[in-house]
Protein backbone atom coordinates (compact mmCIF):
# COMPACT_ATOMS: atom_id res chain seq x y z
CA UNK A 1 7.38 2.57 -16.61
CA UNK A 2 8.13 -0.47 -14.85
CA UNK A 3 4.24 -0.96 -13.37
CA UNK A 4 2.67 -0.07 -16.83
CA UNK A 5 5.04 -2.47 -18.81
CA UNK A 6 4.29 -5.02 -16.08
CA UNK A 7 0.23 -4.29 -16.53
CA UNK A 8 0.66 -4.55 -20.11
CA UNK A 9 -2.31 -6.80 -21.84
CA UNK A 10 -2.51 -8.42 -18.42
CA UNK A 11 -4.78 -5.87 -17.01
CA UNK A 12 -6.49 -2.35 -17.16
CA UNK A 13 -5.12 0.42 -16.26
CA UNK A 14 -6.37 3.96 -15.13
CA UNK A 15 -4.43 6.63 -15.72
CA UNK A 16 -5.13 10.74 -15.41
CA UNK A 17 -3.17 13.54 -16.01
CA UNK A 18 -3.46 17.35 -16.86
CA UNK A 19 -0.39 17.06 -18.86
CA UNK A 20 -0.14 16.15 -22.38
CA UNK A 21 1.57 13.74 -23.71
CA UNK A 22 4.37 15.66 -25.63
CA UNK A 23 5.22 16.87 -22.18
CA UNK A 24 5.62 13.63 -20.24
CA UNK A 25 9.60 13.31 -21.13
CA UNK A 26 9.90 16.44 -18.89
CA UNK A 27 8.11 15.03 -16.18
CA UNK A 28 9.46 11.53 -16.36
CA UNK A 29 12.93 12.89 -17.13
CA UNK A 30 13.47 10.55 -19.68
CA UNK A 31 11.64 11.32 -23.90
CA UNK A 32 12.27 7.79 -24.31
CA UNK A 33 10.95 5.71 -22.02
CA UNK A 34 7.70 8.48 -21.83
CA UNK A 35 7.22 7.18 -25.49
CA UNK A 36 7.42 3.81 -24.57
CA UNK A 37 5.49 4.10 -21.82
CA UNK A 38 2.55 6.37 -23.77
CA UNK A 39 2.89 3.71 -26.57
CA UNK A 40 1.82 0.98 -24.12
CA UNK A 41 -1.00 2.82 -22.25
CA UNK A 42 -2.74 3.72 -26.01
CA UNK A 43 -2.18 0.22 -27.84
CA UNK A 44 -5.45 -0.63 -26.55
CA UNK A 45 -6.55 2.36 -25.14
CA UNK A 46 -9.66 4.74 -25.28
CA UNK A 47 -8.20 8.36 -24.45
CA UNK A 48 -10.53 10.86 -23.41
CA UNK A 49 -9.66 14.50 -23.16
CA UNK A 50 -11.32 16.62 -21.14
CA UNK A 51 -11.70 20.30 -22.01
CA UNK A 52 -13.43 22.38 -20.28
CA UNK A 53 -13.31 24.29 -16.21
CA UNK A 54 -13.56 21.91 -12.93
CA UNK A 55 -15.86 21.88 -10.72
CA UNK A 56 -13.61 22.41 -7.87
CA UNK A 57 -12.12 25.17 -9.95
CA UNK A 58 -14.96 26.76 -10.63
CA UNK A 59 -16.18 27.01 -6.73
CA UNK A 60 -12.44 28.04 -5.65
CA UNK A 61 -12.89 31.02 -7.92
CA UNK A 62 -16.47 31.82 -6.77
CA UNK A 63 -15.16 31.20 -3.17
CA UNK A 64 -12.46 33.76 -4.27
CA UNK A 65 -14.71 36.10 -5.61
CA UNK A 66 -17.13 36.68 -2.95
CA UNK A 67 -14.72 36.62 -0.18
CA UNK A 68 -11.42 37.44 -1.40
CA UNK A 69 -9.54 37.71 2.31
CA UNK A 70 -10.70 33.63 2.44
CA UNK A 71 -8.11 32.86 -0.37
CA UNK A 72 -5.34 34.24 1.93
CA UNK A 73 -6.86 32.79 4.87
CA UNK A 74 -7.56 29.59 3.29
CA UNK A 75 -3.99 28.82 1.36
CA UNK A 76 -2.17 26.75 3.67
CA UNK A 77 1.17 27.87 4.71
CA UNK A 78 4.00 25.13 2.82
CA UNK A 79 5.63 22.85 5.24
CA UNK A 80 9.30 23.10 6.07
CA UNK A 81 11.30 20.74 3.52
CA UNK A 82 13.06 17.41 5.99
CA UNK A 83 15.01 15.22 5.39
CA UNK A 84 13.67 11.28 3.47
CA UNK A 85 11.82 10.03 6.60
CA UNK A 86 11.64 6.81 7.95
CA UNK A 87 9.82 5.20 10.45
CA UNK A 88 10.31 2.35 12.46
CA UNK A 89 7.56 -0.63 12.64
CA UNK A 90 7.58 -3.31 14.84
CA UNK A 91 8.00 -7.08 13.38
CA UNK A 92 4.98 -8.24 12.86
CA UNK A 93 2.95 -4.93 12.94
CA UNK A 94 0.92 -3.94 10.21
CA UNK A 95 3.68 -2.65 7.30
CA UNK A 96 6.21 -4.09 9.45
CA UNK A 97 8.83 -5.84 7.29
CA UNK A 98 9.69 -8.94 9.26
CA UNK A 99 13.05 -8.22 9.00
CA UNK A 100 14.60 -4.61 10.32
CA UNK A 101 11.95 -2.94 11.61
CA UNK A 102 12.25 -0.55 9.08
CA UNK A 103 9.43 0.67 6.68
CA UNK A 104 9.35 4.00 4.25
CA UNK A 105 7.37 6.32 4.97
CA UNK A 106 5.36 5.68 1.82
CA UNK A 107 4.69 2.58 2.64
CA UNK A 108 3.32 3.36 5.91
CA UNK A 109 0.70 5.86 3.97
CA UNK A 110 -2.32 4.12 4.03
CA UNK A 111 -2.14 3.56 8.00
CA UNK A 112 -2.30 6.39 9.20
């Protein structure tokens, strides 16, 4: 909410979802600030809705279909679920903070 308030009639904004609106509140956690948020991203907005099968959907399921032992082979096994990580950057090291050493992991997600 915080980065489209912020954005507001300052500058565009992209957004895409497969969720409709009436069920953002769930995924946000919060109805209220989902309408606040939706109300700011339409003021101005052109919404498009898509309808319609993917393209990447539409090869999975051919993939399926001619070979279905690949979907098995193919579906990646989920990862065990750690702890938050952290990792430690030098000073001065690209996403290194200057200060602790210490970066999020998210930040560090564009280098690796």
């Amino acid at each position: 909410f915080q980065l489209i308030a912020a954005r507001y009639e300052t500058g565009s904004v992209l957004v895409t979802s497969n969720m409709p609106f009436k069920r953002w509140g769930e995924i946000f956690g919060d109805e209220v600030v989902a309408a606040a948020m939706i109300d700011r991203l339409v003021h101005h907005a052109e919404v498009i809705a898509l309808s319609g099968e993917s393209y990447r959907t539409r090869a999975r399921r051919a993939a399926i279909s001619a070979d279905p032992a690949a979907a098995m082979r193919a579906t990646p096994t989920p990862a065990p679920v750690a702890a938050p990580a952290t990792a430690v950057v030098p000073a001065g090291a690209p996403g290194g903070t200057g200060g602790s050493g210490q970066a999020s992991a998210a930040g560090l997600e564009g280098q690796r």
